[in-house]
Protein backbone atom coordinates (compact mmCIF):
# COMPACT_ATOMS: atom_id res chain seq x y z
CA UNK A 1 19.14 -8.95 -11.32
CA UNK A 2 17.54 -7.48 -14.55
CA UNK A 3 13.81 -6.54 -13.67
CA UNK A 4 12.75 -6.95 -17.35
CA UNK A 5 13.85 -10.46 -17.79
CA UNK A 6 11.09 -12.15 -19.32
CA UNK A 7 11.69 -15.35 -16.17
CA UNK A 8 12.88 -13.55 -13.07
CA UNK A 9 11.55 -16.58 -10.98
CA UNK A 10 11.50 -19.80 -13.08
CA UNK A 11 11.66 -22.24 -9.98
CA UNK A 12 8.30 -20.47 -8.73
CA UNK A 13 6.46 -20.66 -12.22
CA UNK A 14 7.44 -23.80 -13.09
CA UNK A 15 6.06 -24.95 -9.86
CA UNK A 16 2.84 -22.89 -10.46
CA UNK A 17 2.23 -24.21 -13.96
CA UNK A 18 2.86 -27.83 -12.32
CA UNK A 19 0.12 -27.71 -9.92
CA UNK A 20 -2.55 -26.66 -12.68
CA UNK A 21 -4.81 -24.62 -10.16
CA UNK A 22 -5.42 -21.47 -8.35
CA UNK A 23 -4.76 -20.05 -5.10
CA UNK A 24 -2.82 -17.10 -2.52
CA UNK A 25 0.61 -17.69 -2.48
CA UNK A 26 1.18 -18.44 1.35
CA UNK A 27 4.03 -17.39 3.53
CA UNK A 28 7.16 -19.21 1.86
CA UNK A 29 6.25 -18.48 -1.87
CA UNK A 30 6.12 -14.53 -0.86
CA UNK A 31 9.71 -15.11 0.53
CA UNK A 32 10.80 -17.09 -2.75
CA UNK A 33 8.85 -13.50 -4.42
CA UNK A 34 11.34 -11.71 -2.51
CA UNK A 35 14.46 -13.33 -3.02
CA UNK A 36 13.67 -13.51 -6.28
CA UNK A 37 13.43 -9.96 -7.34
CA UNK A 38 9.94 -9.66 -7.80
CA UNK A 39 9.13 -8.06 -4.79
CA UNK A 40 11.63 -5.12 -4.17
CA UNK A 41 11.96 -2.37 -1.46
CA UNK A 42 13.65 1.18 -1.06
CA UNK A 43 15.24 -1.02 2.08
CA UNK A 44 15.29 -4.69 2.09
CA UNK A 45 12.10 -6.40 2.81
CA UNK A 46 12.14 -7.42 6.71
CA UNK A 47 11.15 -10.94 7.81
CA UNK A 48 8.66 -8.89 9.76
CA UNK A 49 6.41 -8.06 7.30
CA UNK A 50 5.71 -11.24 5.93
CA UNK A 51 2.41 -12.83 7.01
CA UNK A 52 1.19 -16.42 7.00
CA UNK A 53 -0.63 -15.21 3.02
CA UNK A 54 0.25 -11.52 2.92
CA UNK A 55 3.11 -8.66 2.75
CA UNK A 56 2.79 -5.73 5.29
CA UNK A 57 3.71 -2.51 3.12
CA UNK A 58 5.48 0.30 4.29
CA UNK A 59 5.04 3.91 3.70
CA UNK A 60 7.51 5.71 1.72
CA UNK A 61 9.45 9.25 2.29
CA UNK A 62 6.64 11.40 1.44
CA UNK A 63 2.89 12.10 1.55
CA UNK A 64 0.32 14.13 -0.37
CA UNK A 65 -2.61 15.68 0.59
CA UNK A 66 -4.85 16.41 -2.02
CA UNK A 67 -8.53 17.50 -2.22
CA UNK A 68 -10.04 14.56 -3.03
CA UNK A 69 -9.56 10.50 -4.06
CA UNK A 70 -8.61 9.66 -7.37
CA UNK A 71 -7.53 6.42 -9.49
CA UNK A 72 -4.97 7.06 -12.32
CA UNK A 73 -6.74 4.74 -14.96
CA UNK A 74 -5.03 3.14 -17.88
CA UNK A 75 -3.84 6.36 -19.42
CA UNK A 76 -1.45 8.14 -16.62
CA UNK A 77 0.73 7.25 -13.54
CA UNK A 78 -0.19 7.82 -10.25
CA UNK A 79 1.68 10.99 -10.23
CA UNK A 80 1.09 11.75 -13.46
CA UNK A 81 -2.79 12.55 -11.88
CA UNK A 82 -0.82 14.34 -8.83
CA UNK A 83 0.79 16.73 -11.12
CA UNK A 84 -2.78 17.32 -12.99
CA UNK A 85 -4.48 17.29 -9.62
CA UNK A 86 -2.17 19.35 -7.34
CA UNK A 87 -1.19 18.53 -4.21
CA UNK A 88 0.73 19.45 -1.00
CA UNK A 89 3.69 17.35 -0.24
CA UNK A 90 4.41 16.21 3.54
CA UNK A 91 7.82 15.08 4.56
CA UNK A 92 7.52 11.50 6.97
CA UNK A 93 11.31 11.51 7.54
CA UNK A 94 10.10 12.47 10.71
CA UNK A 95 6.35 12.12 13.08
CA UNK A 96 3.78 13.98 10.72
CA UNK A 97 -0.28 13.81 11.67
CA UNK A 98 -2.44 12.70 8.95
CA UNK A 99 -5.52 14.72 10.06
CA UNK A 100 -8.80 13.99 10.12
CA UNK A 101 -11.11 13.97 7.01
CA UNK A 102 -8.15 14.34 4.90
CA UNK A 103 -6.99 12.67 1.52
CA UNK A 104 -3.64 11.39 1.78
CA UNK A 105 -1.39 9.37 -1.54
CA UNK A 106 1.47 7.78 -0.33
CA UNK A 107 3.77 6.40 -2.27
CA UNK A 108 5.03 2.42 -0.57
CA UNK A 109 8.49 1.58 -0.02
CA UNK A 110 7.98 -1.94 -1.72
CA UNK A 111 8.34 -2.20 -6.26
CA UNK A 112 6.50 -5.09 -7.89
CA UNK A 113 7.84 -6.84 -11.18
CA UNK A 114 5.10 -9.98 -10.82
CA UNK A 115 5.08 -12.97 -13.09
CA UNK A 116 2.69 -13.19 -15.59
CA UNK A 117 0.33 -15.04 -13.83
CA UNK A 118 0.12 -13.51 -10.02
CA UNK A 119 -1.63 -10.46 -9.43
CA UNK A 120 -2.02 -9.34 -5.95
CA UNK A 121 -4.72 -7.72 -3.89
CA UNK A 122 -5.28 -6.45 -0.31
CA UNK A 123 -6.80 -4.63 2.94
CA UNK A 124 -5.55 -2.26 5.08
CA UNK A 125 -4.55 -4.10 8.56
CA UNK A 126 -6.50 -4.83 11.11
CA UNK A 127 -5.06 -2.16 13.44
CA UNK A 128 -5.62 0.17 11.00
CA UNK A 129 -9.45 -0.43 10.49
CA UNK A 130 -10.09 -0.29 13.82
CA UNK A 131 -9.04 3.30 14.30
CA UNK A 132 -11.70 4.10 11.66
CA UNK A 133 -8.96 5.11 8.82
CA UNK A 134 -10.04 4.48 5.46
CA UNK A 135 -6.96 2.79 3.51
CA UNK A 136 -6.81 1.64 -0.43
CA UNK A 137 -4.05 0.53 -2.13
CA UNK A 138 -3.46 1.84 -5.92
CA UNK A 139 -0.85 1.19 -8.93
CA UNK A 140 0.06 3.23 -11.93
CA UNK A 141 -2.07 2.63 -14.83
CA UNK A 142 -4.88 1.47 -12.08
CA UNK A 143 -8.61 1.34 -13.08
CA UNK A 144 -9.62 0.04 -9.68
CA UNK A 145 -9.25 0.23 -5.98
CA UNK A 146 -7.14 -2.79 -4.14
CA UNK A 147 -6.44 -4.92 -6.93
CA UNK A 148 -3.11 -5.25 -8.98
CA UNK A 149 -3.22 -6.66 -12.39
CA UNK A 150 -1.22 -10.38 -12.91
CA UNK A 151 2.54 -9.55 -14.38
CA UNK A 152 2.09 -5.83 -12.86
CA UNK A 153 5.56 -4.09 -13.17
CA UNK A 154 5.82 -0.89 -11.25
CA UNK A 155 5.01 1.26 -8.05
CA UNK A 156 2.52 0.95 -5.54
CA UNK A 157 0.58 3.57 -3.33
CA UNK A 158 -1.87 3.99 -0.21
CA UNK A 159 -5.10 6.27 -0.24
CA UNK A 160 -5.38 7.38 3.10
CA UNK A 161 -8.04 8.95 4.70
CA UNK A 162 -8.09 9.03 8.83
CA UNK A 163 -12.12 9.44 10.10
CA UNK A 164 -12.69 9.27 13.50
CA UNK A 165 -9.06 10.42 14.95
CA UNK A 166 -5.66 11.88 13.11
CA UNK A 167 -3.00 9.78 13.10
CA UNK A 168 0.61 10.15 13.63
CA UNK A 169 3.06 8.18 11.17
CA UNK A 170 6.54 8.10 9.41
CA UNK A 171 8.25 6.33 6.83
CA UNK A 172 8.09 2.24 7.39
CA UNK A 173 4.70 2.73 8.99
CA UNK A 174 3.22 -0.32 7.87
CA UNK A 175 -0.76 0.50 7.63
CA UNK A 176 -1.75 -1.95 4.57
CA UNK A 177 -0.71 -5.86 3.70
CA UNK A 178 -1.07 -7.17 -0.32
CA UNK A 179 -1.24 -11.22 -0.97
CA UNK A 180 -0.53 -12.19 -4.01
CA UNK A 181 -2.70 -14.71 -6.27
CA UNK A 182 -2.29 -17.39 -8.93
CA UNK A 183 -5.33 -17.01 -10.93
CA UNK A 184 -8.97 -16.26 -9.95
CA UNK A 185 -10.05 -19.16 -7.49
CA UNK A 186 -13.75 -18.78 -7.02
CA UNK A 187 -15.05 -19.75 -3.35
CA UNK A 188 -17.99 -22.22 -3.73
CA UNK A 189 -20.25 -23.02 -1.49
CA UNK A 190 -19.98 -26.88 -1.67
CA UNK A 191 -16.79 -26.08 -0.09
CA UNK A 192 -17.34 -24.21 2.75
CA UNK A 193 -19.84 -27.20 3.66
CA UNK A 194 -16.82 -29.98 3.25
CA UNK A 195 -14.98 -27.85 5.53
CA UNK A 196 -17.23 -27.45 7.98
CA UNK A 197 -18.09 -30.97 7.67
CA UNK A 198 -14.12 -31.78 8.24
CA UNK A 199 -13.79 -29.14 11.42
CA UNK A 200 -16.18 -26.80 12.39
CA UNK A 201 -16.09 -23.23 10.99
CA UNK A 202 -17.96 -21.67 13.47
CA UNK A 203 -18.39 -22.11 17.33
CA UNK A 204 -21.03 -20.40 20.06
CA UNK A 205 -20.50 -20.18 23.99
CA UNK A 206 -18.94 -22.72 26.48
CA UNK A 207 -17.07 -23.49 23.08
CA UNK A 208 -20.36 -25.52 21.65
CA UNK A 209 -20.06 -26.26 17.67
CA UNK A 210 -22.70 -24.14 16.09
CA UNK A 211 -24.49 -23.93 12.67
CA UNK A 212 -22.49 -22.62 9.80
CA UNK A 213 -25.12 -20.84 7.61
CA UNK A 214 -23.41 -21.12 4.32
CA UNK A 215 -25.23 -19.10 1.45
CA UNK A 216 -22.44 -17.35 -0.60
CA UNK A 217 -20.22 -17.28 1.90
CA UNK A 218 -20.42 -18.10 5.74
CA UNK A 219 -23.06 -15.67 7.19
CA UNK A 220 -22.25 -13.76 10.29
CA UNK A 221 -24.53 -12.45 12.60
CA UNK A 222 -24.39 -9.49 15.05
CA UNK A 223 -24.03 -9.80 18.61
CA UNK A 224 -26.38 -6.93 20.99
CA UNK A 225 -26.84 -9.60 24.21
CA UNK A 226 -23.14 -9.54 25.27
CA UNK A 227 -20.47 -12.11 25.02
CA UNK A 228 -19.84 -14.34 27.85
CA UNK A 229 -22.28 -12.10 29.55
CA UNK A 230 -20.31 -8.73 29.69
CA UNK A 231 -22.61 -5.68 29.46
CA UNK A 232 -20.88 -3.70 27.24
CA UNK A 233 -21.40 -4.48 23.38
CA UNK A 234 -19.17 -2.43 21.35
CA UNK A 235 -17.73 1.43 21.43
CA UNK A 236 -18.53 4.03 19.42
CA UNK A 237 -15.79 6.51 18.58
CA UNK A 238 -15.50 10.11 20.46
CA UNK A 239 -15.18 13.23 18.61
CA UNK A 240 -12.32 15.62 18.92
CA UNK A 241 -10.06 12.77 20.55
CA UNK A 242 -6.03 13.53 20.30
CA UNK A 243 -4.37 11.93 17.63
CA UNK A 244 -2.79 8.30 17.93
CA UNK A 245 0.67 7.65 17.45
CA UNK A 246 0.51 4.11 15.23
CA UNK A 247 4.25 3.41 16.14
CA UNK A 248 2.77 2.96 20.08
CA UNK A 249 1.70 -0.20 21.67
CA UNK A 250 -0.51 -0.51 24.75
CA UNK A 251 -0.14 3.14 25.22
CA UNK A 252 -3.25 5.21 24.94
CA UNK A 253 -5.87 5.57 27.59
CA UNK A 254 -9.65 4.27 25.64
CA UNK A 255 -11.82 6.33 27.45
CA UNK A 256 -10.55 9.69 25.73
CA UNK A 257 -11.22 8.02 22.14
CA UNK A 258 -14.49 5.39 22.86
CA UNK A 259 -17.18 5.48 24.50
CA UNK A 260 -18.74 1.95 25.63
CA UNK A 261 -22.04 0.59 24.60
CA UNK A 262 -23.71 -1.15 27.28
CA UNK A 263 -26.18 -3.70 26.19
CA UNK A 264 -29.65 -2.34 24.69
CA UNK A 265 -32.70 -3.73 27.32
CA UNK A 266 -34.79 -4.33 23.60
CA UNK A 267 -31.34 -5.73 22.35
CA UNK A 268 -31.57 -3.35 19.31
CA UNK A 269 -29.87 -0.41 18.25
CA UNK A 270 -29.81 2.74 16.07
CA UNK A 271 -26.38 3.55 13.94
CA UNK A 272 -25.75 6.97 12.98
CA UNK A 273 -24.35 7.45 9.79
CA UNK A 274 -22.29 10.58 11.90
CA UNK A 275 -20.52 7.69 14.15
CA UNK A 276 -18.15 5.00 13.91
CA UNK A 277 -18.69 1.84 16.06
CA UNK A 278 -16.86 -1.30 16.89
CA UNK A 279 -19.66 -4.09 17.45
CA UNK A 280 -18.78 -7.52 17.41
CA UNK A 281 -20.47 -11.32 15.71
CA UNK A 282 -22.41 -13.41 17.52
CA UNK A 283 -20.75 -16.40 15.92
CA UNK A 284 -16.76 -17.58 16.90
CA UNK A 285 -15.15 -18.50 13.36
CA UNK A 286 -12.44 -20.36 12.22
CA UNK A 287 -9.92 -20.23 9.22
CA UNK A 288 -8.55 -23.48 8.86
CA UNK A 289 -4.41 -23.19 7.98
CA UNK A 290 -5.14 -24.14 4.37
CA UNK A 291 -7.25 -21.24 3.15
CA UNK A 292 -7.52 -17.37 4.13
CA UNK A 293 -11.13 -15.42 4.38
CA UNK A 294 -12.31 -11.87 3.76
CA UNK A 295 -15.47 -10.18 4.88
CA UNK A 296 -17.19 -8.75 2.18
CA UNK A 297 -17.51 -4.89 3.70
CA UNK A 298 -20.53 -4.02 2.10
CA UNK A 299 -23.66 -5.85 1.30
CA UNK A 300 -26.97 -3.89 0.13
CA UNK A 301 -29.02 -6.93 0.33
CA UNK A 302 -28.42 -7.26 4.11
CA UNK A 303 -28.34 -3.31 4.85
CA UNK A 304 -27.46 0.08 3.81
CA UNK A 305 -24.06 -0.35 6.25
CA UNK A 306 -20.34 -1.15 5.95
CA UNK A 307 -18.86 -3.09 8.64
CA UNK A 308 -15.73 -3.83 7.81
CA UNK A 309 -12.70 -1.89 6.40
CA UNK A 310 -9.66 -4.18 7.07
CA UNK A 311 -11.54 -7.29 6.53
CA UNK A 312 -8.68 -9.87 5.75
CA UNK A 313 -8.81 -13.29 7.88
CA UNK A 314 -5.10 -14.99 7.99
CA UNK A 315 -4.85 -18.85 7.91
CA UNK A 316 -5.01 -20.21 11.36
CA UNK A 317 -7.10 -17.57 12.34
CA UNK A 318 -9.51 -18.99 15.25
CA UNK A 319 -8.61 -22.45 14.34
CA UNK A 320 -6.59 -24.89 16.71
CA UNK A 321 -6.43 -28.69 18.42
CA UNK A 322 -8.88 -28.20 20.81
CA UNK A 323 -7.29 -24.90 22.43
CA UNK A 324 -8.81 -22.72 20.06
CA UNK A 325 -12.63 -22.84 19.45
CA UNK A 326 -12.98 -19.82 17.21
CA UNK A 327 -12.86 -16.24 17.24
CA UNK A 328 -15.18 -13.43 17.41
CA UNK A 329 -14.49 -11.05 14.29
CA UNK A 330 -14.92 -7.32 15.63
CA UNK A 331 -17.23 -5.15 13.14
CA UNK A 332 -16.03 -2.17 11.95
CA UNK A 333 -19.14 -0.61 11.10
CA UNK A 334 -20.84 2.72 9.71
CA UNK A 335 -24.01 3.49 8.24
CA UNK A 336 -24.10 4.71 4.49
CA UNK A 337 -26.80 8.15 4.17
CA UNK A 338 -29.26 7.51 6.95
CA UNK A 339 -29.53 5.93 10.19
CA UNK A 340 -30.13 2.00 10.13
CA UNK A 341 -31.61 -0.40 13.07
CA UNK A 342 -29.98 -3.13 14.22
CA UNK A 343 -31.13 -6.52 16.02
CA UNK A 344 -29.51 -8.80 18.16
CA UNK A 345 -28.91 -11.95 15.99
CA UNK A 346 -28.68 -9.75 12.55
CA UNK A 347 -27.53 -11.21 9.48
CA UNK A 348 -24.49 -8.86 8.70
CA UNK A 349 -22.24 -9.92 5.97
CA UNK A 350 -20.54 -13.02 4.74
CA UNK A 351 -17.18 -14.37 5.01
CA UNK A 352 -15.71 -15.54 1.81
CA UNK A 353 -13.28 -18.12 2.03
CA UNK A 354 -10.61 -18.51 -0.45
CA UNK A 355 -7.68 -22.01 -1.13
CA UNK A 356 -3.82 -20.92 -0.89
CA UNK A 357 -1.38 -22.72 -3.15
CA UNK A 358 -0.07 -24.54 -0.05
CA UNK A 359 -0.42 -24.58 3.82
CA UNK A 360 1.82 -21.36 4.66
CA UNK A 361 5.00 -22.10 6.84
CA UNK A 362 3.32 -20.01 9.44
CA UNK A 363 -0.22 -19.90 10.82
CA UNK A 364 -1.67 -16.41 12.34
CA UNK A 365 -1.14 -16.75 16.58
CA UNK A 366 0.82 -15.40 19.15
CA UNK A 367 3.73 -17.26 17.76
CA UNK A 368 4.60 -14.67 14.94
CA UNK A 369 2.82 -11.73 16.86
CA UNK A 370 -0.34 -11.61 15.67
CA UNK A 371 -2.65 -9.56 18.02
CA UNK A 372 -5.98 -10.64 18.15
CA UNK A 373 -6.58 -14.66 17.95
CA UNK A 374 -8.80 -15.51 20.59
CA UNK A 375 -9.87 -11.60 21.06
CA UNK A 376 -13.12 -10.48 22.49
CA UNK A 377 -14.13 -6.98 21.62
CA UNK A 378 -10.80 -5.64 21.44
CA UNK A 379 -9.69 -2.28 20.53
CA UNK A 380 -6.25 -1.76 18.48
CA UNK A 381 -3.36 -2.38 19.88
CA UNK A 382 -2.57 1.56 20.81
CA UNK A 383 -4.72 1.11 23.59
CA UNK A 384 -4.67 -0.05 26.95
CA UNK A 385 -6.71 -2.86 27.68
CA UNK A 386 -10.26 -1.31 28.89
């Protein structure tokens, strides 16, 4: 198929230009993406990677450190900068450790050649935030972080920058997922409120509907008393821990990489801007199978803190027929400059809901894998359940 045809999908875009609106593509268009050429791979794209809205991406051959993050901007190439830049190049044919504090570019197996009208953007996955490793996707010509322009023809790359703990990887490690969007649909409030109205968005203990505080986005508070009365309230992350192999499931013992929290008697807390923590929201919340969410990582009018790096919410996420009241979103959170108090109850960010095209052929649940509907505080899935 000829990449620079000028219609590489026309069944797709006619349908888009029919429905006159804006949206994520869910599951089945990102398959039609495929199929179509848009969406291309140095292997073919496995079934795997597609998500109920997104694309898991897969790292490519190669890595390279360099000294520090950089975009390309709307002059150069991503290696173009590289070449300017300098760099040491790091063969994943085989196991190799991203260390620590590092900068790592890494080129993606997947090629985009989008329509005119879809541009994608994304978040590093949910495992990967958890482990405290910093992840932003780039493209050539790129003036921003996470965010490739509509009709974007061309390569795609991973910033990579483990924190807490080194990481072991290798080509087809998939540490970052890109949806892909018709348009800019802008979330309104309004709504939020007819959803809530329709099923609740948010649910509190013994599975009791709760108030969905709805101010640019569904507010979510911070939990410090417990849930369903367990005494320990999040980890923080230990220092000098081994590196974790990403490839392993259910293998790695918590207590040499977290220490638990137990529940403050003042139910408030101190964050160190040195330390990485995994707290958890008060409220249960619920994605219904038509639209997606992200949590806006950082908010200066509600704290000098980030608390979230992955941050994406699938459709279907918390949301079922009675079985599934909600789930708790864990926090990802660090302190930005100078230590910052916390309170049980805390307004911590909002969760920004956002319309797909159509209700994806497949909701997030244990159906299709997905490891953490229903999930308390739960660490990645490298670990062994505490």
């Amino acid at each position: 198929m000829d990449l620079n045809s000028s219609s590489l999908f026309p069944e797709l875009e006619q349908e888009l230009r029919a429905l006159h609106t804006t949206g994520i593509l869910p599951a089945q268009r990102i398959e039609e993406l495929i199929q179509s050429g848009h969406i291309t791979g140095l292997s073919p794209v496995q079934d795997v990677q597609i998500q109920p809205a997104s694309i898991d991406l897969r790292l490519g051959p190669v890595a390279y450190r360099v000294r520090a993050g950089l975009l390309p901007g709307k002059d150069h190439t991503v290696m173009q900068r590289l070449d300017q830049f300098g760099y040491q190049e790091l063969s994943l044919s085989t196991s190799a450790l991203l260390e620590p504090g590092c900068v790592y570019i890494i080129p993606l197996q997947e090629e985009l050649a989008l329509p005119p009208q879809v541009g994608a953007k994304g978040n590093p996955k949910s495992t990967i935030g958890r482990l405290d490793v910093f992840t932003r996707l780039m493209a050539d010509y790129g003036v921003e972080f996470d965010r490739v322009p509509a009709g974007y023809r061309g390569k795609l790359y991973v910033e990579v920058v483990p924190q807490s703990f080194g990481v072991l990887v290798r080509e087809g490690t998939r540490m970052y997922q890109a949806r892909f969007v018709r348009g800019n649909p802008r979330p309104a409030d309004s709504t939020l409120r007819e959803l809530d109205e329709r099923g609740k968005l948010v649910f509190l203990p013994e599975d009791q509907p709760g108030e969905a505080r709805i101010d640019n986005g569904l507010r979510i508070s911070l939990d410090l008393d417990g849930v369903a009365g367990s005494p320990i309230i999040g980890y923080r992350a230990k220092k000098n821990a081994p590196p974790i192999d990403l490839e392993k499931v259910g293998f790695f013992d918590p207590a040499d990489f977290w220490e638990p929290l137990s529940r403050p008697k003042d139910r408030q807390m101190i964050i160190d801007p040195e330390d990485f923590y995994l707290l958890l929201s008060k409220e249960r919340v619920s994605i219904p199978p038509e639209y997606a969410a992200e949590l806006v990582p950082y908010d200066p009018q509600v704290g000098e803190f980030r608390i979230h790096y992955a941050g994406f919410f699938d459709p279907g996420f918390g949301y079922g027929a009675g079985d599934i009241n909600g789930t708790h979103a864990v926090l990802e959170v660090r302190a930005h400059g100078v230590p910052f108090v916390f309170v049980d109850g805390q307004t911590v960010g909002r969760l920004v809901y956002e319309r797909l095209l159509a209700v994806p052929a497949k909701t997030y649940g244990p159906g299709i894998g997905s490891s953490y509907q229903g999930q308390g505080l739960a660490l990645s899935k490298q670990f062994k359940r505490w």
